[in-house]
N, C-alpha and C. Protein backbone atom coordinates (compact mmCIF):
# COMPACT_ATOMS: atom_id res chain seq x y z
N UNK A 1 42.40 106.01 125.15
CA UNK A 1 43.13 106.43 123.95
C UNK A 1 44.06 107.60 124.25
N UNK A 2 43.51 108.36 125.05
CA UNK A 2 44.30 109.73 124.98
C UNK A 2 45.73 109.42 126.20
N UNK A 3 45.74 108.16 126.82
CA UNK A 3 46.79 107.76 127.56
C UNK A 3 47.69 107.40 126.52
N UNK A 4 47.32 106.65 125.52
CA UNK A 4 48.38 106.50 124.51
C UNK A 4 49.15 107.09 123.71
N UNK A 5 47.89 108.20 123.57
CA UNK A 5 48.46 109.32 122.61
C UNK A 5 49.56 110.20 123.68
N UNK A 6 49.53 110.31 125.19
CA UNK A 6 50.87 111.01 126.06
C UNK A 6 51.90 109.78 125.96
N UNK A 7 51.59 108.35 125.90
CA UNK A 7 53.04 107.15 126.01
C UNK A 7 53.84 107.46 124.49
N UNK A 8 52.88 107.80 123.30
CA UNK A 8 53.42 108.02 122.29
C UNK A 8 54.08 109.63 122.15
N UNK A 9 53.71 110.30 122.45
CA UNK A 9 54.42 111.79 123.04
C UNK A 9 55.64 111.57 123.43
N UNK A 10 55.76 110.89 124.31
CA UNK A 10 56.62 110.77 125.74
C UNK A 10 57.76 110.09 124.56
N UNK A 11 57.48 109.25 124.22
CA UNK A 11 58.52 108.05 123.48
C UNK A 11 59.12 109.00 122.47
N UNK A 12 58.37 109.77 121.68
CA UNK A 12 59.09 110.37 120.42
C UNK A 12 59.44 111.65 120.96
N UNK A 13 59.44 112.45 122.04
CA UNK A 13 60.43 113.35 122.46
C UNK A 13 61.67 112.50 123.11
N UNK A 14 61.61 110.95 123.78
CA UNK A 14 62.93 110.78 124.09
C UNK A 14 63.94 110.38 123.13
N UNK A 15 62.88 109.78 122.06
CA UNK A 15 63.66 109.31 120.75
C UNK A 15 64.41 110.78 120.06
N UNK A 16 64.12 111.81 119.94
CA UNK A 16 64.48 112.86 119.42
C UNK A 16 66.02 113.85 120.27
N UNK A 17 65.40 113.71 121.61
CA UNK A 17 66.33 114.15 122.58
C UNK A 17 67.78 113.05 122.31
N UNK A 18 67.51 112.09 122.40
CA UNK A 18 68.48 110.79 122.43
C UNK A 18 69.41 110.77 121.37
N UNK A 19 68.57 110.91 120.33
CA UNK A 19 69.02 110.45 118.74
C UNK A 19 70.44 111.23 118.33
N UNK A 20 70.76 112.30 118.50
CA UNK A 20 72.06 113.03 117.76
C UNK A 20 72.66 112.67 118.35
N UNK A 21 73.72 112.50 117.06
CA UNK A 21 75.37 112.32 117.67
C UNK A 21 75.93 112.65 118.18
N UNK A 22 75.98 113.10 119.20
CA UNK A 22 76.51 113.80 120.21
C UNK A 22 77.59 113.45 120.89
N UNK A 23 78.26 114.10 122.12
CA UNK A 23 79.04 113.35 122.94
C UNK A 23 79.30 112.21 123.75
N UNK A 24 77.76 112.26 124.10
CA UNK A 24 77.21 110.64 124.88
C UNK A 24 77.04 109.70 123.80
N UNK A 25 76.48 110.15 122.66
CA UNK A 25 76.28 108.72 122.14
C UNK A 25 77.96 108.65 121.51
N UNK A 26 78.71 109.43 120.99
CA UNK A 26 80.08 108.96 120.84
C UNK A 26 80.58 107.87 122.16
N UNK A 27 80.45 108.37 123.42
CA UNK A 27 80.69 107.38 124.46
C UNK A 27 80.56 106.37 124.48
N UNK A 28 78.86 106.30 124.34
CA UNK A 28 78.25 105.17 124.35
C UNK A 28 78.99 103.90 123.14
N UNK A 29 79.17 104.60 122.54
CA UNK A 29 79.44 103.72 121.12
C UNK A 29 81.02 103.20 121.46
N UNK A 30 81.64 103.91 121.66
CA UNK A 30 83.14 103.68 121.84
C UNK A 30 83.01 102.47 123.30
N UNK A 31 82.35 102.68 124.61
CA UNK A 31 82.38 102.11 125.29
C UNK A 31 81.78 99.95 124.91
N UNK A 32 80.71 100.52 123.94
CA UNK A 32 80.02 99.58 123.62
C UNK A 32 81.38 98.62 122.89
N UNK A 33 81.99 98.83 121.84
CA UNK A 33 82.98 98.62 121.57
C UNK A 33 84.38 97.71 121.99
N UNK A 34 84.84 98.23 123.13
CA UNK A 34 85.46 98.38 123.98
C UNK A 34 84.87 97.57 125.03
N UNK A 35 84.33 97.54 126.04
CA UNK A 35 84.12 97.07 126.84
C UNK A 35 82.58 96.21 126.84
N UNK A 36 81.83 96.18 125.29
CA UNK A 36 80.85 95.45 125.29
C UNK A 36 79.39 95.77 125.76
N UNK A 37 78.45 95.64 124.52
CA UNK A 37 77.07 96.18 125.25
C UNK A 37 76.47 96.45 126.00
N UNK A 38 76.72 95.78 127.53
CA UNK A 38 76.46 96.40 128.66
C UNK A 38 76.90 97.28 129.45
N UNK A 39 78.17 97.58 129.16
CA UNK A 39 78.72 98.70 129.46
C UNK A 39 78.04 99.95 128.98
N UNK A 40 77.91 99.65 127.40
CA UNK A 40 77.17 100.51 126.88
C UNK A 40 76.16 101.36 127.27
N UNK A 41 75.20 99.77 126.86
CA UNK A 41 73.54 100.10 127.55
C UNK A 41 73.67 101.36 129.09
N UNK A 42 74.71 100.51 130.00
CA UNK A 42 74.71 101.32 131.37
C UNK A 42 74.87 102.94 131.17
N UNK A 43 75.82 102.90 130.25
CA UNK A 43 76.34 104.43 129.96
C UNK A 43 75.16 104.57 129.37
N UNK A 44 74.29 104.63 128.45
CA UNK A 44 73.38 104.96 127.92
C UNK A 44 71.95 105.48 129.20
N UNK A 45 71.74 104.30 129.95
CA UNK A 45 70.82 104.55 131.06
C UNK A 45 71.59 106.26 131.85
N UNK A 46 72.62 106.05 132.12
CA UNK A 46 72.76 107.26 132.87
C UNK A 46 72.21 108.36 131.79
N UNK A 47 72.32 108.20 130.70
CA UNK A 47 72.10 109.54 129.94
C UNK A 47 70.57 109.46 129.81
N UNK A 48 69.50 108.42 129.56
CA UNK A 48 68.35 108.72 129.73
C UNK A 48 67.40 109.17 131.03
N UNK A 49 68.70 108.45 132.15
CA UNK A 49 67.80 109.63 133.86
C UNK A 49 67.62 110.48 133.78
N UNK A 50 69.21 111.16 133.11
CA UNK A 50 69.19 112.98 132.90
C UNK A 50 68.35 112.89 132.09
N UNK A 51 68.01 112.47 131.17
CA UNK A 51 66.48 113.10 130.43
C UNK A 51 65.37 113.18 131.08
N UNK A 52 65.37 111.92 131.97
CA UNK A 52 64.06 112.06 132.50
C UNK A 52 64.30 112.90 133.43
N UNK A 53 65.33 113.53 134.50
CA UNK A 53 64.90 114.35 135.64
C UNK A 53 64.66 115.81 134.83
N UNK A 54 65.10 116.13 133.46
CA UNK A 54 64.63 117.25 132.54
C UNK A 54 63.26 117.33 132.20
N UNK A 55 63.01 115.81 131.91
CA UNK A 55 61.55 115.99 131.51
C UNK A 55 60.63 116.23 132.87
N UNK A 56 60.86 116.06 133.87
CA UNK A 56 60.21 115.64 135.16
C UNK A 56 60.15 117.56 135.48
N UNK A 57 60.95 117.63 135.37
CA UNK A 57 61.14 119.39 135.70
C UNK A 57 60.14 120.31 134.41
N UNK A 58 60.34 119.58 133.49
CA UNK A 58 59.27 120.56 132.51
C UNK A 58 58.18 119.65 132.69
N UNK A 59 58.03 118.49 132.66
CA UNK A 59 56.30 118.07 132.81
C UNK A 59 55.78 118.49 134.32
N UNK A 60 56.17 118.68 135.16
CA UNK A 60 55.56 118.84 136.27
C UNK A 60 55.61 120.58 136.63
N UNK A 61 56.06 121.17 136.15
CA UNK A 61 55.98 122.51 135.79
C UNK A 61 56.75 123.17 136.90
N UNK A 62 57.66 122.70 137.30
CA UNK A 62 58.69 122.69 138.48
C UNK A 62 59.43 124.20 138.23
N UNK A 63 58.78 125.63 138.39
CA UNK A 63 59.12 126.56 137.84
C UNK A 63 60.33 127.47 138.47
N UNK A 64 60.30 127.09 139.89
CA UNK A 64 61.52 127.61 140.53
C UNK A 64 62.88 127.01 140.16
N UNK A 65 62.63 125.25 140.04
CA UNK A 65 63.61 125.02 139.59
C UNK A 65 64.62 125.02 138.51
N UNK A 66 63.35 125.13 137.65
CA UNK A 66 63.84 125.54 135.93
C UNK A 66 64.66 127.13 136.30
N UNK A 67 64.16 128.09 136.93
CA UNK A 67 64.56 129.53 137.58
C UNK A 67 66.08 128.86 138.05
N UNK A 68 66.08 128.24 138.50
CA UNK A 68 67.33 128.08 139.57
C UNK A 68 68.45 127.35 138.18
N UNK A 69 68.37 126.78 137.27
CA UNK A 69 68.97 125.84 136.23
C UNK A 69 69.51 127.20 135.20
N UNK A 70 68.23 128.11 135.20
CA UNK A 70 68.36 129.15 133.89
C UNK A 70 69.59 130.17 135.03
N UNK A 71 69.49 130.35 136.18
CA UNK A 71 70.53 131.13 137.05
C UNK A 71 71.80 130.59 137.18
N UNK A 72 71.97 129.29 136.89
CA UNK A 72 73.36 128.60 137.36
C UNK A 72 73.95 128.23 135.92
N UNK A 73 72.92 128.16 134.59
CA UNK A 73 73.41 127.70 133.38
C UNK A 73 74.71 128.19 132.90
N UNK A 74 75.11 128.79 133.49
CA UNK A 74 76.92 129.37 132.88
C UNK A 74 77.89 128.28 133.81
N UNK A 75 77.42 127.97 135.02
CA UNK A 75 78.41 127.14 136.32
C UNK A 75 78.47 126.01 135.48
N UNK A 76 76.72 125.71 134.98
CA UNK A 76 76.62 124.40 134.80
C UNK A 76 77.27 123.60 133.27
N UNK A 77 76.92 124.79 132.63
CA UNK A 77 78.15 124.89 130.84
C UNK A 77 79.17 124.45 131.19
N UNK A 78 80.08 125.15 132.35
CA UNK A 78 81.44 125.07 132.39
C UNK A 78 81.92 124.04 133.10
N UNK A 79 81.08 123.12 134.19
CA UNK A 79 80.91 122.00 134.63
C UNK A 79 80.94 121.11 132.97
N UNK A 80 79.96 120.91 132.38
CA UNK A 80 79.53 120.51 131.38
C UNK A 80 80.96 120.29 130.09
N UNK A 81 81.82 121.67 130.08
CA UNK A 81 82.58 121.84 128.91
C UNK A 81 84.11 121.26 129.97
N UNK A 82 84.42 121.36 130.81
CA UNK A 82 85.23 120.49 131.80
C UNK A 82 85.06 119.04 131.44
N UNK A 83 84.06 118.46 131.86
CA UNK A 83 83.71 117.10 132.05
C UNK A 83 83.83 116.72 130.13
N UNK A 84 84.01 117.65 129.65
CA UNK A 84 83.79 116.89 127.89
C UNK A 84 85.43 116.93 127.63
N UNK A 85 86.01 117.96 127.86
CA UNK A 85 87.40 117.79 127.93
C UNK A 85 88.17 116.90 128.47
N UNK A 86 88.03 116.66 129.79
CA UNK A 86 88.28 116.14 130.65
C UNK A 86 88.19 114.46 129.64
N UNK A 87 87.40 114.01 129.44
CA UNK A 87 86.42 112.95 128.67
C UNK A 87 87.26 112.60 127.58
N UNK A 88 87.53 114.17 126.72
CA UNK A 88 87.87 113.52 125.29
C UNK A 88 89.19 113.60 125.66
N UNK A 89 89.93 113.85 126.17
CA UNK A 89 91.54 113.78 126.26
C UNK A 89 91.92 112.64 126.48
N UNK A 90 91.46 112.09 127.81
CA UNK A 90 91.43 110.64 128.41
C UNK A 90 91.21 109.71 127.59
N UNK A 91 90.18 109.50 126.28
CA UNK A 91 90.04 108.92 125.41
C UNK A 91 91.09 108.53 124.62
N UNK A 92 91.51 109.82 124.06
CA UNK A 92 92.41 110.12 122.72
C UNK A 92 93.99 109.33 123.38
N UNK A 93 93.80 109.32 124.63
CA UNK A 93 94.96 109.08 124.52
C UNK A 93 95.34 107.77 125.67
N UNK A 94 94.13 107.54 125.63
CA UNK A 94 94.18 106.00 126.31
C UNK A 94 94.48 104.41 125.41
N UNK A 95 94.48 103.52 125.92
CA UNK A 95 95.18 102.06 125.01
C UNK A 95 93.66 101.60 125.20
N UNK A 96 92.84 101.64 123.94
CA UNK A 96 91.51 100.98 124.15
C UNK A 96 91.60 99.65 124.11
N UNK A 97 93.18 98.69 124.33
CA UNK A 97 92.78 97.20 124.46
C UNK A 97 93.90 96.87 125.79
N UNK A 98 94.23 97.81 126.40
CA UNK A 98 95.03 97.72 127.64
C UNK A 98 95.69 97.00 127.79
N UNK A 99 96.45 96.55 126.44
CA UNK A 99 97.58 95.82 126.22
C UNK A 99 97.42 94.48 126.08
N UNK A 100 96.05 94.25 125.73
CA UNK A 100 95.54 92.68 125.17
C UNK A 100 94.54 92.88 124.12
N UNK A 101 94.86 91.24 123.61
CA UNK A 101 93.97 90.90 122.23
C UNK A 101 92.51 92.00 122.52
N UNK A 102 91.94 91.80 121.18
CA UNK A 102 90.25 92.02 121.45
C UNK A 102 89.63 90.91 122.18
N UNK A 103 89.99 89.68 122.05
CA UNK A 103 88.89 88.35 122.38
C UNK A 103 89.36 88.63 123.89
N UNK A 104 90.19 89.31 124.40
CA UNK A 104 90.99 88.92 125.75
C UNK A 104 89.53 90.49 126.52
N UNK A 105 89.36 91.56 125.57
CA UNK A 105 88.92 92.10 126.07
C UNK A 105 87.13 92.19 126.38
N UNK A 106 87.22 91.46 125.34
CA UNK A 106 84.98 91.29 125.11
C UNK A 106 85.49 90.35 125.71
N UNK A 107 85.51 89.79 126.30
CA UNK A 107 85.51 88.37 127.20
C UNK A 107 85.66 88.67 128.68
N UNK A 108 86.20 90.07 128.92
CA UNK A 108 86.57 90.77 130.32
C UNK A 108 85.33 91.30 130.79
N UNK A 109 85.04 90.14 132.18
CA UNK A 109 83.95 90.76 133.32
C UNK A 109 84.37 92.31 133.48
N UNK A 110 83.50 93.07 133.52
CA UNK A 110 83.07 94.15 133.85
C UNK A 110 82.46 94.34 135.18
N UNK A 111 82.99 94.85 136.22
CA UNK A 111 82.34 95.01 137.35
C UNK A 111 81.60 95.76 138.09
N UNK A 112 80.75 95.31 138.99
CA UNK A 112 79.78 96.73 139.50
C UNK A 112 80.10 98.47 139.83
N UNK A 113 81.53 98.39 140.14
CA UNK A 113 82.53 99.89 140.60
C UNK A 113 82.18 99.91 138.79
N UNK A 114 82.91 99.50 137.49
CA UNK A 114 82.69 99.99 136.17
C UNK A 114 81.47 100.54 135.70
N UNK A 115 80.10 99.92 135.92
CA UNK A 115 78.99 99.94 135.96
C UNK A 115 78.70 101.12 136.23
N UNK A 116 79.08 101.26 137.71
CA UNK A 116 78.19 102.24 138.60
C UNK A 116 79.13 103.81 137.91
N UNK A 117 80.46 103.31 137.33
CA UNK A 117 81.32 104.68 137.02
C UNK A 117 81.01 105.10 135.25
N UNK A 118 80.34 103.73 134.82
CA UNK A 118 79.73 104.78 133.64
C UNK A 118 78.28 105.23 133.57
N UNK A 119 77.71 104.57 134.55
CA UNK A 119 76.01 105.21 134.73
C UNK A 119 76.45 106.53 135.19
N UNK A 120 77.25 106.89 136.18
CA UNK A 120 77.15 108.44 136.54
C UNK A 120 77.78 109.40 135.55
N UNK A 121 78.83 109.21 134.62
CA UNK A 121 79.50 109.83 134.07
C UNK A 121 78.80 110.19 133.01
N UNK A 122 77.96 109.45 132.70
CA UNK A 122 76.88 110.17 131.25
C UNK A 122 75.92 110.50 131.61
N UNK A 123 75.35 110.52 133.27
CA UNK A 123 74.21 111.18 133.50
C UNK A 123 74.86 111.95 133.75
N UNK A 124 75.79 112.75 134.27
CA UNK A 124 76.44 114.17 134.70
C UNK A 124 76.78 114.82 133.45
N UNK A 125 77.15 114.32 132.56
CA UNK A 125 77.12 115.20 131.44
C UNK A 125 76.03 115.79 130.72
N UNK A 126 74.95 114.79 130.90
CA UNK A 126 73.34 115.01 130.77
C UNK A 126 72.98 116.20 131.44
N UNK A 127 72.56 116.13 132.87
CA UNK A 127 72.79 116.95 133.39
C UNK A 127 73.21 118.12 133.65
N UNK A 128 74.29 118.27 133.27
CA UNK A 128 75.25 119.90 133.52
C UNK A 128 74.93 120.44 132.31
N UNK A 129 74.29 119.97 131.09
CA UNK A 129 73.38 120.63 129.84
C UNK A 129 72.17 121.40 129.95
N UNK A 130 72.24 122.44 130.51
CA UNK A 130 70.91 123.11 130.98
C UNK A 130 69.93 123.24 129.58
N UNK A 131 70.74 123.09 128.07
CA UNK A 131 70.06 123.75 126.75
C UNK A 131 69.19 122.83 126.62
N UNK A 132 69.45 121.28 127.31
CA UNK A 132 68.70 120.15 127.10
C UNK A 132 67.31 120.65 128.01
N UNK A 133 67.35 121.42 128.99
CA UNK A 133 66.09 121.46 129.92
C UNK A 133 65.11 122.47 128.99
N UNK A 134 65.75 123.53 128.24
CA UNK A 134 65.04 124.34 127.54
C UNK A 134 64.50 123.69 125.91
N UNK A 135 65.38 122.69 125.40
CA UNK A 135 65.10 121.79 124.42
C UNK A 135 63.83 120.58 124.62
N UNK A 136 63.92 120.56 125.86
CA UNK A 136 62.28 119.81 126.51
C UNK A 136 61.06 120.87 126.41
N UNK A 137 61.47 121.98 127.00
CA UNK A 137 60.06 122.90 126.64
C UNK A 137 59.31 123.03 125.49
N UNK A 138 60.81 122.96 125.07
CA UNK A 138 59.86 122.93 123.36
C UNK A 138 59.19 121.64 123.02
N UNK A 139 59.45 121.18 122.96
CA UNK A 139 59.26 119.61 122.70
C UNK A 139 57.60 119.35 123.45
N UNK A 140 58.04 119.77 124.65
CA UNK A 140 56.87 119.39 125.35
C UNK A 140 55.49 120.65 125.42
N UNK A 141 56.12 121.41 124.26
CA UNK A 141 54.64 122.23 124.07
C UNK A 141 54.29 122.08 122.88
N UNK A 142 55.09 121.45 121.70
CA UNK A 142 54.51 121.00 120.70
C UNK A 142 54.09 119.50 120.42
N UNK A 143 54.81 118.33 121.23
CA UNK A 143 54.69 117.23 121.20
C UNK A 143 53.96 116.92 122.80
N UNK A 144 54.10 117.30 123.80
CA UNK A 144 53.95 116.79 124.88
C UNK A 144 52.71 116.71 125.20
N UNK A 145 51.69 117.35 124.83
CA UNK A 145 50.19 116.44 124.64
C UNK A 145 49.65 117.50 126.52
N UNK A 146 50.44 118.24 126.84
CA UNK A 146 50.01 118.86 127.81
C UNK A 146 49.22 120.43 128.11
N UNK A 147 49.11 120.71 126.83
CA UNK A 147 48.71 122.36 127.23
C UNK A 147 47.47 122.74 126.82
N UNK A 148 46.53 121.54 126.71
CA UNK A 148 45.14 121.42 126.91
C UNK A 148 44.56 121.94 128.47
N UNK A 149 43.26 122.35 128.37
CA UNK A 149 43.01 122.68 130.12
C UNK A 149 42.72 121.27 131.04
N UNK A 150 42.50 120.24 130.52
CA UNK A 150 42.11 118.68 131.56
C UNK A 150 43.92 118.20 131.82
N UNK A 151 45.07 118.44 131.52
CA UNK A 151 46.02 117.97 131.39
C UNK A 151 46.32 118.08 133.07
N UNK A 152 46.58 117.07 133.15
CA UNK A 152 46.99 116.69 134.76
C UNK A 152 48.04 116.35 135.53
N UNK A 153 48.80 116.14 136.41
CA UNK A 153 50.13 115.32 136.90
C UNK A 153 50.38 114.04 136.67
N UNK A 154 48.89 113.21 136.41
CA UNK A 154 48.74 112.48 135.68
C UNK A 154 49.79 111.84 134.69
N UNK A 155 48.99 112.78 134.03
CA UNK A 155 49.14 113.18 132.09
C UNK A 155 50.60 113.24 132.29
N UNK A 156 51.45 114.18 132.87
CA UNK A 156 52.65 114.55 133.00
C UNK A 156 53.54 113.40 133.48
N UNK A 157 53.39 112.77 133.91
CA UNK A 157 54.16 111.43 134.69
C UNK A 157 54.05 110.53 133.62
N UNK A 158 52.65 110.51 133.06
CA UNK A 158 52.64 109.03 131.96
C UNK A 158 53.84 109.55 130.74
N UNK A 159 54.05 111.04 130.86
CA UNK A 159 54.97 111.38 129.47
C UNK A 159 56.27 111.44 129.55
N UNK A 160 56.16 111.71 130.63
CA UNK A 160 57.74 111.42 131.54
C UNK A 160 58.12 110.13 131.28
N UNK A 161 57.38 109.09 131.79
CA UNK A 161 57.31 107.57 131.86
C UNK A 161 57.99 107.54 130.30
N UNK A 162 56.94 108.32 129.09
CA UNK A 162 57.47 107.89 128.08
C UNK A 162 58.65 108.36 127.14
N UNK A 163 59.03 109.61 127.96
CA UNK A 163 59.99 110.62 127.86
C UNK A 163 61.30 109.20 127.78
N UNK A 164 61.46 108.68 129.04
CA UNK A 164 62.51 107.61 129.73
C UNK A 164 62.70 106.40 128.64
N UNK A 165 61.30 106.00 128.45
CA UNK A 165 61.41 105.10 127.21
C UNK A 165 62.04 105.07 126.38
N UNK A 166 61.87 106.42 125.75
CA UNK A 166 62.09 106.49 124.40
C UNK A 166 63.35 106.47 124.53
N UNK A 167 64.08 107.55 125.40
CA UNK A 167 65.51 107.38 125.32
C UNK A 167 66.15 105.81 125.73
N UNK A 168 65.77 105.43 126.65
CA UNK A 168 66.52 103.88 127.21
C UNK A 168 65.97 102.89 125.69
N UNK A 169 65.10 103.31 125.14
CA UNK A 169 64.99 102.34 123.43
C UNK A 169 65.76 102.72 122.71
N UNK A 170 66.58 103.56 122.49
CA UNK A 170 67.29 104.35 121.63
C UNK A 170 68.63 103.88 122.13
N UNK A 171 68.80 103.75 123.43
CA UNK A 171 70.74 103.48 123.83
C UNK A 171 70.55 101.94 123.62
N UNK A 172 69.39 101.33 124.32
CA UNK A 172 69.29 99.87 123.82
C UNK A 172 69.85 99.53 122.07
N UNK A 173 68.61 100.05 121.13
CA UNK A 173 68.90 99.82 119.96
C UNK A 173 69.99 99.92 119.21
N UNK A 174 70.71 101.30 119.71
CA UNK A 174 72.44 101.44 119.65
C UNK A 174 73.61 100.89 119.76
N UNK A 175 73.42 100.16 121.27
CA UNK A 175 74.51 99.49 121.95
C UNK A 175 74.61 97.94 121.37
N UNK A 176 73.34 97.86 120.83
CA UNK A 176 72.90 96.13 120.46
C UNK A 176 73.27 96.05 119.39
N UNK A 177 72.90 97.46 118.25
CA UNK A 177 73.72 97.12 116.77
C UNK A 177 74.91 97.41 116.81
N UNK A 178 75.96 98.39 117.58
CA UNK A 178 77.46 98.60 117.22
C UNK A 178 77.80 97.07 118.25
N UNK A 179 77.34 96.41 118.89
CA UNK A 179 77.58 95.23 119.73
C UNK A 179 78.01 94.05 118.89
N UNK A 180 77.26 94.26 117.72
CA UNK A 180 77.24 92.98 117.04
C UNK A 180 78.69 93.00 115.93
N UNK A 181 79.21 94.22 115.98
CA UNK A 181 80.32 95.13 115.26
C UNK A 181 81.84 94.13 116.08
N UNK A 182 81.43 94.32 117.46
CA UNK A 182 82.61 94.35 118.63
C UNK A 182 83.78 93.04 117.68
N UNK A 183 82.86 92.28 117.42
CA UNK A 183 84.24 91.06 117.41
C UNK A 183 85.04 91.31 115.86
N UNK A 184 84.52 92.13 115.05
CA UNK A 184 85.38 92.62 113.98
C UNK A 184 86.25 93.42 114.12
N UNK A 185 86.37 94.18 115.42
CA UNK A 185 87.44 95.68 115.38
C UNK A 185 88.88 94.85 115.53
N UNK A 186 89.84 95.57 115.25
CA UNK A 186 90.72 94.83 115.56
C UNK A 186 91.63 96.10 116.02
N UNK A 187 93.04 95.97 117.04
CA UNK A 187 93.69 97.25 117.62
C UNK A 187 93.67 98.32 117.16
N UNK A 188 93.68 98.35 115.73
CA UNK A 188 94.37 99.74 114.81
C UNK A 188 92.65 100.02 114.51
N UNK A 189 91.94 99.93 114.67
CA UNK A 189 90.40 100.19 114.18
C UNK A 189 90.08 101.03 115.95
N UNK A 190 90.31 100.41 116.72
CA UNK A 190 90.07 100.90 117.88
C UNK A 190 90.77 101.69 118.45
N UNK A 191 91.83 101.91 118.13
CA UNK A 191 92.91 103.51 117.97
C UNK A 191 92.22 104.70 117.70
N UNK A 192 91.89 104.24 116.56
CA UNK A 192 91.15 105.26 115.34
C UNK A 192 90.07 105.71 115.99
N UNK A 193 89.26 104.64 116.46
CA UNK A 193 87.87 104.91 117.31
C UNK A 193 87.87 106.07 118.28
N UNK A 194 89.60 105.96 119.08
CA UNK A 194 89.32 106.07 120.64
C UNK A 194 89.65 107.75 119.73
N UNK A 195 90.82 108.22 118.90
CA UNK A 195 91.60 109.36 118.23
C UNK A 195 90.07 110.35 118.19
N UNK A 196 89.41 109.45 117.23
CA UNK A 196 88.27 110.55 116.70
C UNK A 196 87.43 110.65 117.28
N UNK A 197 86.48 109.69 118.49
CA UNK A 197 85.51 110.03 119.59
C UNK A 197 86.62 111.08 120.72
N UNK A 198 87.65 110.56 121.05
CA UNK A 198 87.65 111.39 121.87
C UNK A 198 88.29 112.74 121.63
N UNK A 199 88.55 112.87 119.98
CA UNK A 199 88.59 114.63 119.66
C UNK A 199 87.36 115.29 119.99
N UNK A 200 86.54 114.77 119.00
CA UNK A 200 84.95 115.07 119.08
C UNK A 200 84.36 115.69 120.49
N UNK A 201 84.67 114.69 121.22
CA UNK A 201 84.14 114.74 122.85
C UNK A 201 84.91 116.06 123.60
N UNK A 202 86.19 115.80 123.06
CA UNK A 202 87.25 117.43 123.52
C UNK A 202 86.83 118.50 122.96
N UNK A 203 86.52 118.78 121.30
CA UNK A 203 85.90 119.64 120.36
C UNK A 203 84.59 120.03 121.08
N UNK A 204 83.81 119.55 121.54
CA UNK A 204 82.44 119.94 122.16
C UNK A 204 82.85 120.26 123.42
N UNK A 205 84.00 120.16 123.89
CA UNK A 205 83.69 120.76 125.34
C UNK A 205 84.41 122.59 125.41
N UNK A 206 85.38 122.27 123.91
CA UNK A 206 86.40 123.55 123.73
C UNK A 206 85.13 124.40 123.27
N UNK A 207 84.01 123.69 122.33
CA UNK A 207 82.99 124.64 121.92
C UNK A 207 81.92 125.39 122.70
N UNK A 208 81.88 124.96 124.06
CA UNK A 208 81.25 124.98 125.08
C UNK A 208 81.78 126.30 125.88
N UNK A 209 83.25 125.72 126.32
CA UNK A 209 83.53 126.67 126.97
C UNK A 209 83.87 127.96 126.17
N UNK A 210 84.35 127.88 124.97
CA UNK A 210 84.52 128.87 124.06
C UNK A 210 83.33 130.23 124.03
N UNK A 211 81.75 129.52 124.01
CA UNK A 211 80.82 130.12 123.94
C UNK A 211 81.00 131.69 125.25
N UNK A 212 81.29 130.62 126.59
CA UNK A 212 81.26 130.82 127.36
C UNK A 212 82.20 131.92 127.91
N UNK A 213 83.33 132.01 127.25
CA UNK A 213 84.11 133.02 127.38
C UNK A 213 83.90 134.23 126.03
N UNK A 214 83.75 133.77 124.89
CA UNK A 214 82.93 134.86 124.12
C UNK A 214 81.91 135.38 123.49
């Protein structure tokens, strides 16, 4: 029982971590869109690794390294508020049907180089979020089912395990309902899409670095 009670831990901190609207899931959604649920899903997986190598660092109590994340968290912001800029500009001002129909574009193979370039691009944004590694601590001392004295590496891996879940159920469930959306958008809907995700995505990175300089 008490294995279930860490898979159920694990699942509802990734569901929680996952869930806001954020920059990735703006991605995710716009990509889903655009280039179709698996694109999506992929972009989505990169963003639940970075959860899990966060959770992996707070469940396993990895304390130098958390030391080394809390020492670099200004490099890693500005890495972080770069890559969102960088992100939302490119958006805003890209042709989200690259000069063909919609049916011309949900119908367009997607290839392993696409794949492999949106799994990394939303785990690096994951990633270069150090607030997310300190947003696990919490999580994982009120939900994480670990700060009992029998709690083990065990214990910590099965929550991790469910840490990963929860988030990869969450980009799944996402990508599958705006998926079913795809064949209604039509050019001027996907303008609009690309205008306001990729302000959003620019807005969070100006807010980022903003912090950062005052």
């Amino acid at each position: 029982m008490s294995y279930i009670i860490l898979i159920l831990s694990g699942l509802i901190i990734g569901l929680i971590v996952a869930l806001p609207i954020g920059p990735v899931n703006l991605i995710c959604i716009r990509r889903t869109l655009m280039l179709g649920p698996v694109n999506g899903f992929v972009s989505g997986l990169g963003a639940a690794l970075g959860d899990g190598v966060f959770a992996i660092i707070t469940g396993f109590g990895f304390t130098a390294v958390a030391q080394w994340f809390h020492g670099a968290s200004h490099t890693l912001e500005f890495i972080g508020g770069a890559l969102l800029i960088f992100f939302g500009v490119s958006t805003y001002f890209s042709d989200p049907l690259h000069g063909r129909g919609i049916d011309q574009v949900a119908s367009r193979q997607v290839g392993t180089p696409s794949l492999v370039r949106a799994f990394a691009s939303t785990f690096a944004l994951t990633i270069t979020n150090p607030a997310t590694l300190f947003g696990f601590a919490t999580l994982f001392a009120t939900l994480g089912g670990l700060s009992g004295p029998r709690a083990s590496f065990a214990d910590a891996a099965i929550v991790v395990l469910g840490v990963i879940g929860g988030s990869t159920l969450w980009w799944f469930t996402l990508t599958t309902i705006v998926g079913y959306f795809h064949a209604k958008i039509d050019a001027g809907v996907m303008m609009w899409i690309n205008h306001i995700s990729g302000g959003l995505v620019a807005l969070s990175g100006v807010v980022v670095l903003g912090y950062l300089i005052f």
